[in-house]
Protein backbone atom coordinates (compact mmCIF):
# COMPACT_ATOMS: atom_id res chain seq x y z
CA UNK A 1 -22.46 9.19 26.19
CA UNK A 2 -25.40 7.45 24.14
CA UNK A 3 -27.79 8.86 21.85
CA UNK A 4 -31.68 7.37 22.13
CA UNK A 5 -32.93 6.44 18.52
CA UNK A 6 -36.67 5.55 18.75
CA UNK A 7 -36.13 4.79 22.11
CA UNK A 8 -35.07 1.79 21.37
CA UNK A 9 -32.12 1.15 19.53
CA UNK A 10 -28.78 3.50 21.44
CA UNK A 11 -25.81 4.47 19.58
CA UNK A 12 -22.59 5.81 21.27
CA UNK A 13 -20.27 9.35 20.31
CA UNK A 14 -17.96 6.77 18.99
CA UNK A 15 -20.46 5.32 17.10
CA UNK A 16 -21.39 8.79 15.42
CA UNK A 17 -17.38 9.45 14.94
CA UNK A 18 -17.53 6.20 12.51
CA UNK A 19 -20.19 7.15 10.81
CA UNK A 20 -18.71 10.73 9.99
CA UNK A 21 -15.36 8.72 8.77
CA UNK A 22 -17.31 6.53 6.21
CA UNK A 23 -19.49 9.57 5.25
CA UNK A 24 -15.99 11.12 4.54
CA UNK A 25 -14.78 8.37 2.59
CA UNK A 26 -17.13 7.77 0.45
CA UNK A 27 -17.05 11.89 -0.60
CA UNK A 28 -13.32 11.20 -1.08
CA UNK A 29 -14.23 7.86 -3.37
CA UNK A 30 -16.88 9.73 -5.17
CA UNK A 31 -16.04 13.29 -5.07
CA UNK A 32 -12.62 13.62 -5.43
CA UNK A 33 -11.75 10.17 -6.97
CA UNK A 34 -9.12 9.25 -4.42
CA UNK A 35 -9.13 5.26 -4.86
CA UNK A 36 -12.77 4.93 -5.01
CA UNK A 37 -12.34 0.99 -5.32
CA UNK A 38 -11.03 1.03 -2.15
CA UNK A 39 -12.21 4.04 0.33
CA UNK A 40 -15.79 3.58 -1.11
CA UNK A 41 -16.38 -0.36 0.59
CA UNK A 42 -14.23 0.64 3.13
CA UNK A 43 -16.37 3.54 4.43
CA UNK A 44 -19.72 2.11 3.34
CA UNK A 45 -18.50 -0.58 5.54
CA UNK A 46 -17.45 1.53 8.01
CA UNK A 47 -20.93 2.78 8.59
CA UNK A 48 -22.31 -0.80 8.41
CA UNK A 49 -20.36 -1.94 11.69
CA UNK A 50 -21.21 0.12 13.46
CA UNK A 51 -24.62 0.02 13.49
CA UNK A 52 -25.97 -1.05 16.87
CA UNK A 53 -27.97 -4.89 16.44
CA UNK A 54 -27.46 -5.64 13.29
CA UNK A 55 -26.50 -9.12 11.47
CA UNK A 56 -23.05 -8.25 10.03
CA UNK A 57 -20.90 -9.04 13.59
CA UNK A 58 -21.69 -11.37 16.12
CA UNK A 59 -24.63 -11.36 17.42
CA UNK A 60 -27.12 -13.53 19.57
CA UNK A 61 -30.53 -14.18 17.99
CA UNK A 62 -33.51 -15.55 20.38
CA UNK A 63 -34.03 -19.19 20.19
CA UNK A 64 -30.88 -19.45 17.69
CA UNK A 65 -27.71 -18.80 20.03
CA UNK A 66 -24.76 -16.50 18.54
CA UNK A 67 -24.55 -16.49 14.73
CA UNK A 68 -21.64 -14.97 12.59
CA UNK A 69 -22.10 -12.39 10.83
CA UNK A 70 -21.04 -11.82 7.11
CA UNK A 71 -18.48 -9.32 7.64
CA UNK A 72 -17.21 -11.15 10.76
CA UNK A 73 -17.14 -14.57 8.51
CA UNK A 74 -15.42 -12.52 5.16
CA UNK A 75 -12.23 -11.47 7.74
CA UNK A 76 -12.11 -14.36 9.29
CA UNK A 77 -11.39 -16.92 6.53
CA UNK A 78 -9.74 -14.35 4.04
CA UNK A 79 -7.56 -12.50 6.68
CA UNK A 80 -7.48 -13.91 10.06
CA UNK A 81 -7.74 -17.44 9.41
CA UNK A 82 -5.19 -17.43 5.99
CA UNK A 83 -4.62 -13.52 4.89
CA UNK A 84 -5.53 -15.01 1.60
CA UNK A 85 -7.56 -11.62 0.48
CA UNK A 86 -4.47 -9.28 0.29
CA UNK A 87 -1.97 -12.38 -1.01
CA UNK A 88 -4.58 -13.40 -3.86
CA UNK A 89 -4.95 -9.62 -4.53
CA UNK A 90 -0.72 -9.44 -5.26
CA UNK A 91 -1.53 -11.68 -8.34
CA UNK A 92 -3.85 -9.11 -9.96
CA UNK A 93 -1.52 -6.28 -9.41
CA UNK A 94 1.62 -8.24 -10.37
CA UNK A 95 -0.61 -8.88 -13.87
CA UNK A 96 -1.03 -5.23 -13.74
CA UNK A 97 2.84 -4.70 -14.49
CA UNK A 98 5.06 -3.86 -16.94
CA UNK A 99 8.60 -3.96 -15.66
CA UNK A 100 9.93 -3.51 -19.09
CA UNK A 101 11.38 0.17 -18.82
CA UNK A 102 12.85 -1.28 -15.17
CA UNK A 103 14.33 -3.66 -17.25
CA UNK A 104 15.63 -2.00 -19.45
CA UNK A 105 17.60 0.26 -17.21
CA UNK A 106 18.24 -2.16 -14.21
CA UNK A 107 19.95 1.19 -12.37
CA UNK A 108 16.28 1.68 -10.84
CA UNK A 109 16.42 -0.64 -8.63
CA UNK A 110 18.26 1.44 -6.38
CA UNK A 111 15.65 4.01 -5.99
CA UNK A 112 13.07 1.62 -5.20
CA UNK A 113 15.67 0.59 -1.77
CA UNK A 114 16.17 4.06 -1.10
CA UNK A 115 12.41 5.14 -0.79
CA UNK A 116 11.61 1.87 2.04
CA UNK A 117 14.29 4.28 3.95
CA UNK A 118 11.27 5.74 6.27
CA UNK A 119 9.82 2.31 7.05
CA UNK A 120 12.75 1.57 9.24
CA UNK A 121 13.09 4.78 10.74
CA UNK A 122 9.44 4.57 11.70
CA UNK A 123 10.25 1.10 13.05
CA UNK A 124 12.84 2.78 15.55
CA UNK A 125 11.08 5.09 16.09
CA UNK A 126 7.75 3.67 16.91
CA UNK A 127 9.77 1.22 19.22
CA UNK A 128 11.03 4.29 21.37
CA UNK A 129 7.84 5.44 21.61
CA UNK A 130 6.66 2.56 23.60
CA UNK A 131 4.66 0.51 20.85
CA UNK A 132 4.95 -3.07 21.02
CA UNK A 133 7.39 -4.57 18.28
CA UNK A 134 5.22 -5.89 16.55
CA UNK A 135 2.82 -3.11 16.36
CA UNK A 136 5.67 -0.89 15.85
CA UNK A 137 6.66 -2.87 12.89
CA UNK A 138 3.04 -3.07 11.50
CA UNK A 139 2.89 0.54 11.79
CA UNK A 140 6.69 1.48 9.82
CA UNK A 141 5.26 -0.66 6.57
CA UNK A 142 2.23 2.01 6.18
CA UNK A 143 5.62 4.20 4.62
CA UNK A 144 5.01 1.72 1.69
CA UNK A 145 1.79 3.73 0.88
CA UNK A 146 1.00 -0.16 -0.10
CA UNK A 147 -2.35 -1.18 1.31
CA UNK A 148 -2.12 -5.06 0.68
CA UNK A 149 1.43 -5.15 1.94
CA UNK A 150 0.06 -3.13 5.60
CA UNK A 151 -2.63 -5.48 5.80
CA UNK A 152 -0.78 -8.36 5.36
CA UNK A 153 2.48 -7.66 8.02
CA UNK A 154 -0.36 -6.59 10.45
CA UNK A 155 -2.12 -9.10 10.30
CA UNK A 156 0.70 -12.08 10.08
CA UNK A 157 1.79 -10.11 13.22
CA UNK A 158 -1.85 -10.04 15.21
CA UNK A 159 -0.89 -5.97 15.59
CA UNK A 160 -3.23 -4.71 17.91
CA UNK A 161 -3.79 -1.97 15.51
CA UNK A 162 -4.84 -3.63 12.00
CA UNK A 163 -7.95 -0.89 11.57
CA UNK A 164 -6.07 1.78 12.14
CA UNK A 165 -3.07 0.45 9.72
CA UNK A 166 -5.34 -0.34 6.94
CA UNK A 167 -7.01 2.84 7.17
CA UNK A 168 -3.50 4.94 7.17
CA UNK A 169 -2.07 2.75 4.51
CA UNK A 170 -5.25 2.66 2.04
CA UNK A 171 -5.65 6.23 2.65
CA UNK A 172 -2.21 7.45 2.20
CA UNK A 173 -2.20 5.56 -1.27
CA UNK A 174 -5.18 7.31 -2.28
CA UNK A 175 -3.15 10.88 -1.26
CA UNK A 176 0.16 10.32 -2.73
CA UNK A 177 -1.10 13.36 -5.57
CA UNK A 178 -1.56 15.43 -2.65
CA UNK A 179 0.84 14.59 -0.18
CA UNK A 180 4.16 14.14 -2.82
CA UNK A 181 4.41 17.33 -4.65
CA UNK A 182 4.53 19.21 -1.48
CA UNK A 183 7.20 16.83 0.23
CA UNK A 184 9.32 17.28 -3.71
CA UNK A 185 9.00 20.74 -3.94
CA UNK A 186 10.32 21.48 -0.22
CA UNK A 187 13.43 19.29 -0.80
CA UNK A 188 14.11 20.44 -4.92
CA UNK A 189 14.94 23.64 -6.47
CA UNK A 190 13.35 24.91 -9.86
CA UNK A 191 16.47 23.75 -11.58
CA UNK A 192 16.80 20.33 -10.05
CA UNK A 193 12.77 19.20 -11.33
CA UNK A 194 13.56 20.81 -14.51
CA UNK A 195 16.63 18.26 -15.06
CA UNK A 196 16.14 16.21 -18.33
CA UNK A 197 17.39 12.61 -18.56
CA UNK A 198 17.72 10.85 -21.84
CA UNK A 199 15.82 7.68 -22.33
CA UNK A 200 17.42 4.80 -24.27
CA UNK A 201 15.07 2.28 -24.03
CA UNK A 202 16.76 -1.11 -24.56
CA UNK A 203 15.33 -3.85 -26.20
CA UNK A 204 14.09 -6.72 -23.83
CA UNK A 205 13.26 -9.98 -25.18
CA UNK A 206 10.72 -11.85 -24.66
CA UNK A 207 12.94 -14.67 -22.62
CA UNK A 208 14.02 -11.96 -20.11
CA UNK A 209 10.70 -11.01 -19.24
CA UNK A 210 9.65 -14.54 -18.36
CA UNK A 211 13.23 -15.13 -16.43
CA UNK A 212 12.33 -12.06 -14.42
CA UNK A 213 9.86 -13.54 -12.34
CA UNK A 214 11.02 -16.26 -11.94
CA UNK A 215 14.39 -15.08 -10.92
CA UNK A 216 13.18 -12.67 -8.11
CA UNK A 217 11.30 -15.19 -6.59
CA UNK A 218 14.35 -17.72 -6.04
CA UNK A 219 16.69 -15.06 -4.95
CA UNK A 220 13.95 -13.61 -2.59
CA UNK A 221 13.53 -17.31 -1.58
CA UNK A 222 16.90 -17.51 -1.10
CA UNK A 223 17.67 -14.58 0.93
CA UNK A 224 14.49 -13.37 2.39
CA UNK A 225 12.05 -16.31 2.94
CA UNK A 226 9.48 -14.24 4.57
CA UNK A 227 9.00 -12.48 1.93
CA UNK A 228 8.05 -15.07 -0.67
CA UNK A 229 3.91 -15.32 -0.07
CA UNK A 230 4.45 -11.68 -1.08
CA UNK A 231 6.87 -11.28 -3.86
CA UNK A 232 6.23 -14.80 -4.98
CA UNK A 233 2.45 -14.25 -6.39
CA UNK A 234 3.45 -10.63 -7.54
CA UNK A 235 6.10 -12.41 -9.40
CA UNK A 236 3.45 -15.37 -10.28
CA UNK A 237 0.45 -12.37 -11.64
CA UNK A 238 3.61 -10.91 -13.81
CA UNK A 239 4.45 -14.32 -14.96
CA UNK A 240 0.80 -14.84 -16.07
CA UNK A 241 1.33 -11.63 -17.79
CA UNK A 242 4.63 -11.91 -19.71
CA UNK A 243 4.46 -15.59 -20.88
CA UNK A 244 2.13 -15.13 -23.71
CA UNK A 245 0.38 -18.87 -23.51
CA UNK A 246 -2.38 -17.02 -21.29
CA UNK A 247 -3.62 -14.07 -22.08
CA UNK A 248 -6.71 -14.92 -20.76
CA UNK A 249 -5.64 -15.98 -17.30
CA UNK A 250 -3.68 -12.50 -17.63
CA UNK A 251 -7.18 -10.46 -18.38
CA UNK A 252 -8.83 -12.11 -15.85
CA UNK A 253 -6.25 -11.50 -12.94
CA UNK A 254 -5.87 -7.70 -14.07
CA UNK A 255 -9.58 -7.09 -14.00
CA UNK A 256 -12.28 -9.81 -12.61
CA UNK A 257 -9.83 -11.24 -9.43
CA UNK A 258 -7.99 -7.68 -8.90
CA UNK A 259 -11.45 -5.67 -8.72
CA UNK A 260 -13.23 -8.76 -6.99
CA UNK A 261 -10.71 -9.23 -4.74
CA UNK A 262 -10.08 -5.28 -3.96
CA UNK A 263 -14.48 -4.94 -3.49
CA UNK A 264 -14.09 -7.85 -0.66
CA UNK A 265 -11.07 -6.66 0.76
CA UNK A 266 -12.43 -3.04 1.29
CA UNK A 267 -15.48 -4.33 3.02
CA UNK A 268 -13.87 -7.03 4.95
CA UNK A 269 -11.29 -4.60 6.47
CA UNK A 270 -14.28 -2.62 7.59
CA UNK A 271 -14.80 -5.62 10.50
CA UNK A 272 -11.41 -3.53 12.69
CA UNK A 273 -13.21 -0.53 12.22
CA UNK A 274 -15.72 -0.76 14.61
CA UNK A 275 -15.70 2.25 16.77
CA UNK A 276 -14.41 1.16 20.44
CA UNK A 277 -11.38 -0.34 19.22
CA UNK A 278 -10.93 2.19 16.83
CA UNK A 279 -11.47 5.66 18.22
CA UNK A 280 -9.11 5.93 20.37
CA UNK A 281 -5.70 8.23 20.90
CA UNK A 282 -3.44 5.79 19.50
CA UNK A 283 -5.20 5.88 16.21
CA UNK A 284 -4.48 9.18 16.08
CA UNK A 285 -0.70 8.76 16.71
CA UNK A 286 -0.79 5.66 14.35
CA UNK A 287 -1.81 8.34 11.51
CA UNK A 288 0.89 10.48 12.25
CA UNK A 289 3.97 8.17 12.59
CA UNK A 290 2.55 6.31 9.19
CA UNK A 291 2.40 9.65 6.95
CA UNK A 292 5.92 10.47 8.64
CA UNK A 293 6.96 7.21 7.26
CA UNK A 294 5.26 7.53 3.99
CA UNK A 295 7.33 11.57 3.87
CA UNK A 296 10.56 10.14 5.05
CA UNK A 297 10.38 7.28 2.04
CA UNK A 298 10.01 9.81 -0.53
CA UNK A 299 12.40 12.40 1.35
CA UNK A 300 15.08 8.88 0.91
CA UNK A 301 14.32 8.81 -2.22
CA UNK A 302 14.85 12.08 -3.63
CA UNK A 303 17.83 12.76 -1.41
CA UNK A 304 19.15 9.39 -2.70
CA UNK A 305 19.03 10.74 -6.36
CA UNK A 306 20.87 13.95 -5.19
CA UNK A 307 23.28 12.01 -3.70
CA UNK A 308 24.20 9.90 -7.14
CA UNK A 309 23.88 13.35 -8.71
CA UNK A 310 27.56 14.49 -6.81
CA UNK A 311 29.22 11.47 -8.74
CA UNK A 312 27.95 11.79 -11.85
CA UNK A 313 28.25 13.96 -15.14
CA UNK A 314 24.64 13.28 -16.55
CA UNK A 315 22.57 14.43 -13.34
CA UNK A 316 19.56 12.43 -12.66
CA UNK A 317 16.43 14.61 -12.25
CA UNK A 318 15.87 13.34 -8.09
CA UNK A 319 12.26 13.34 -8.65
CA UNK A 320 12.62 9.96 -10.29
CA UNK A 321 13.98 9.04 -6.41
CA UNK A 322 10.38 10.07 -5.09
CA UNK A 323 8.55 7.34 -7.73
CA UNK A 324 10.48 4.56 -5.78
CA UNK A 325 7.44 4.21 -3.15
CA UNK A 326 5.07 1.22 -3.96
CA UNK A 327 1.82 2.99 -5.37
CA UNK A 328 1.94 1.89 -8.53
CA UNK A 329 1.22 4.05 -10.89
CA UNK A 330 0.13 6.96 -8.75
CA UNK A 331 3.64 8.39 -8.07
CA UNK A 332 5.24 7.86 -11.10
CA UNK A 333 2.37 9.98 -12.67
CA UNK A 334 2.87 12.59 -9.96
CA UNK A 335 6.98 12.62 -11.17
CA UNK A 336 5.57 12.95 -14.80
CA UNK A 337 2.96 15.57 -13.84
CA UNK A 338 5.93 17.97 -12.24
CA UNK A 339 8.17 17.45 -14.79
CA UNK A 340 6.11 18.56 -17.10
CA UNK A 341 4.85 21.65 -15.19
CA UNK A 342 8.42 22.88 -14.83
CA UNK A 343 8.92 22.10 -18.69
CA UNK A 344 6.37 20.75 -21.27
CA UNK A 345 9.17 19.22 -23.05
CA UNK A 346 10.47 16.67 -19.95
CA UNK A 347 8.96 13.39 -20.46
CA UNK A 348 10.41 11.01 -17.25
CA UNK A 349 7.58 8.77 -17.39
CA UNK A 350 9.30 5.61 -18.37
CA UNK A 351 12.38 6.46 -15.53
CA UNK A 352 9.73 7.00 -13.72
CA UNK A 353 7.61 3.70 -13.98
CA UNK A 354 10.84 2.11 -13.54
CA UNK A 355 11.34 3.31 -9.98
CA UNK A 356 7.67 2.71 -9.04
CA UNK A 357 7.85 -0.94 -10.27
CA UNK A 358 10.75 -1.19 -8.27
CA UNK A 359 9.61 -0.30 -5.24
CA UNK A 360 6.45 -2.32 -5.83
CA UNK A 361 9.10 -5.06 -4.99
CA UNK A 362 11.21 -3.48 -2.42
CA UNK A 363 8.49 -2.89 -0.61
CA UNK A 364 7.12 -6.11 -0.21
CA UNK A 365 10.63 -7.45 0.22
CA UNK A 366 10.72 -4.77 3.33
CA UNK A 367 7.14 -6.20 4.48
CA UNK A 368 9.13 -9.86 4.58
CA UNK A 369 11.88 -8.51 6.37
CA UNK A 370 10.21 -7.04 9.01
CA UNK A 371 8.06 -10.21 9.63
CA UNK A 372 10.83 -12.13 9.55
CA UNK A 373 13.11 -9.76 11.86
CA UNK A 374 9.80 -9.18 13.91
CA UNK A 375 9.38 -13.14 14.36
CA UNK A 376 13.50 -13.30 15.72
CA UNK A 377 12.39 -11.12 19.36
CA UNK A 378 8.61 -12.31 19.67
């Protein structure tokens, strides 16, 4: 079906689905403040195209031949060609970080495992269902509610469904308040999100901090080596961060490059969401499995903490499980949030913060794996 505009230029129902989706987006972005650095470029650019004749795809010009468009050009040399959009990007956010209070109670790190649990039950799952491995594998990492990380295994992958990934994965990040407290509260009594947990902060020194980085990213080397374009720069940003010799360099990467990069990246991805490889039925089911994933890692998480909670005289409040998922800071604010609704006095931020920083890093450890896993049967 095609719609006559001026009777000249035609636009399809698919078309007009798009354009409702970016319209949507950018209410989220500007309404309701759900990651407006990313959904607002991403559904401006949405709208953009898919606009019929216009110069931002491919498209032949009289006398000319076929010229690139911008948008076209942008993916191709910072995704297709290199993925260097969503890798650069890792610096900023790893600049971003403070893994001080992880740090200084190294026992997190287990709760940032637990909560990649749904990425590889997705991944079997996704498999049975009759997706391609790779696609299937592209589709389990949207559980990381960690947009760079999606964009990156889909891509390294050639998934059939990048769009549809980026779109789950950026817009399950921007949900997390929504989508977390209902997933905690169904799996927690009153009693359990009331639990307090005393925080000793330890002191870490200066020389720790700068080993830190640099540590993760030989023993990633070592064990996972697809994972090191990932972790690596994250561990490089934090680096920049932590040594003290460039506080500049720091500034810059947490603020010009990470909101630079982010502004490009939103309206870049926009080039897979143009509406006849987009609208489709398996977009729909791509939505689905990726919030199941994206429930199931926090469900791992929290059930993790109850878990530890049988062995152990000073219970852990499981919440802190839930914070393990890689949207930095979002969940650990949504842990602090509940705590404090079931008791004013229950501070878990720091516990908290741990976790998420944790899973910052299992999660792109998990995106490594499965490329490198993926690679072993294509």
């Amino acid at each position: 079906m095609e719609f006559l505009f001026s009777g000249l230029i035609s636009v399809t129902w698919k078309q007009l689905v798009m354009y409702a989706i970016g319209v949507i987006m950018i209410y989220l972005a500007i309404k309701k403040e759900y990651e407006p650095d990313l959904l607002l470029p991403m559904g401006f650019g949405a709208i953009m195209v898919n606009l019929p004749a216009t110069g931002v795809l491919n498209q032949y010009v009289e006398g000319v031949g076929e010229i690139t468009g911008i948008i076209e050009w942008m993916y191709g040399i910072g995704i297709e060609m290199s993925e260097a959009l969503p890798i650069i990007l890792f610096i900023g956010i790893g600049a971003m970080i403070d893994f001080g209070p992880l740090l200084a109670r190294p026992v997190l790190f287990v709760f940032g495992a637990a909560a990649q649990f749904g990425i590889f039950v997705t991944l079997v799952f996704a498999t049975v269902m009759g997706f391609e491995l790779k696609d299937a594998a592209s589709i389990s990492i949207i559980g990381a509610a960690d947009g760079p990380t999606s964009l990156l295994v889909s891509q390294i992958l050639h998934s059939n469904y990048i769009g549809a990934i980026a779109v789950a994965a950026y817009s399950y990040m921007a949900l997390v308040p929504i989508v977390q407290p209902f997933v905690i509260r169904l799996i927690t009594t009153d009693r359990e999100r009331s639990i307090h947990i005393e925080y000793y902060p330890g002191k870490v020194s200066k020389g720790v901090r700068i080993a830190f980085p640099i540590m993760v990213t030989f023993v990633v080397g070592l064990i996972v080596p697809s994972a090191v374009s990932l972790v690596g720069f994250l561990m490089f940003g934090n680096l920049l961060r932590e040594c003290g010799v460039l506080s500049g360099l720091s500034d810059t990467a947490q603020n010009v490059l990470a909101n630079l990069i982010t502004l490009f990246l939103g309206i870049t991805i926009s080039f897979c969401m143009q509406a006849e490889s987009f609208v489709k039925g398996d977009t729909i089911i791509i939505m689905l499995l990726g919030l199941a994933a994206f429930i199931v890692d926090t469900i791992g998480g929290v059930c993790f903490a109850k878990i530890l909670n049988l062995f152990l005289k000073k219970k852990i409040n499981p919440m802190i499980g839930a914070a393990g998922i890689s949207a930095f800071p979002m969940s650990a604010r949504v842990v602090q949030k509940m705590a404090q609704k079931e008791d004013p006095t229950n501070i878990l931020i720091m516990q908290a913060a741990g976790a998420n920083v944790s899973g910052q890093i299992a999660s792109a450890i998990a995106g490594g794996l499965l490329i490198g896993l993926t690679g072993v049967y294509l």
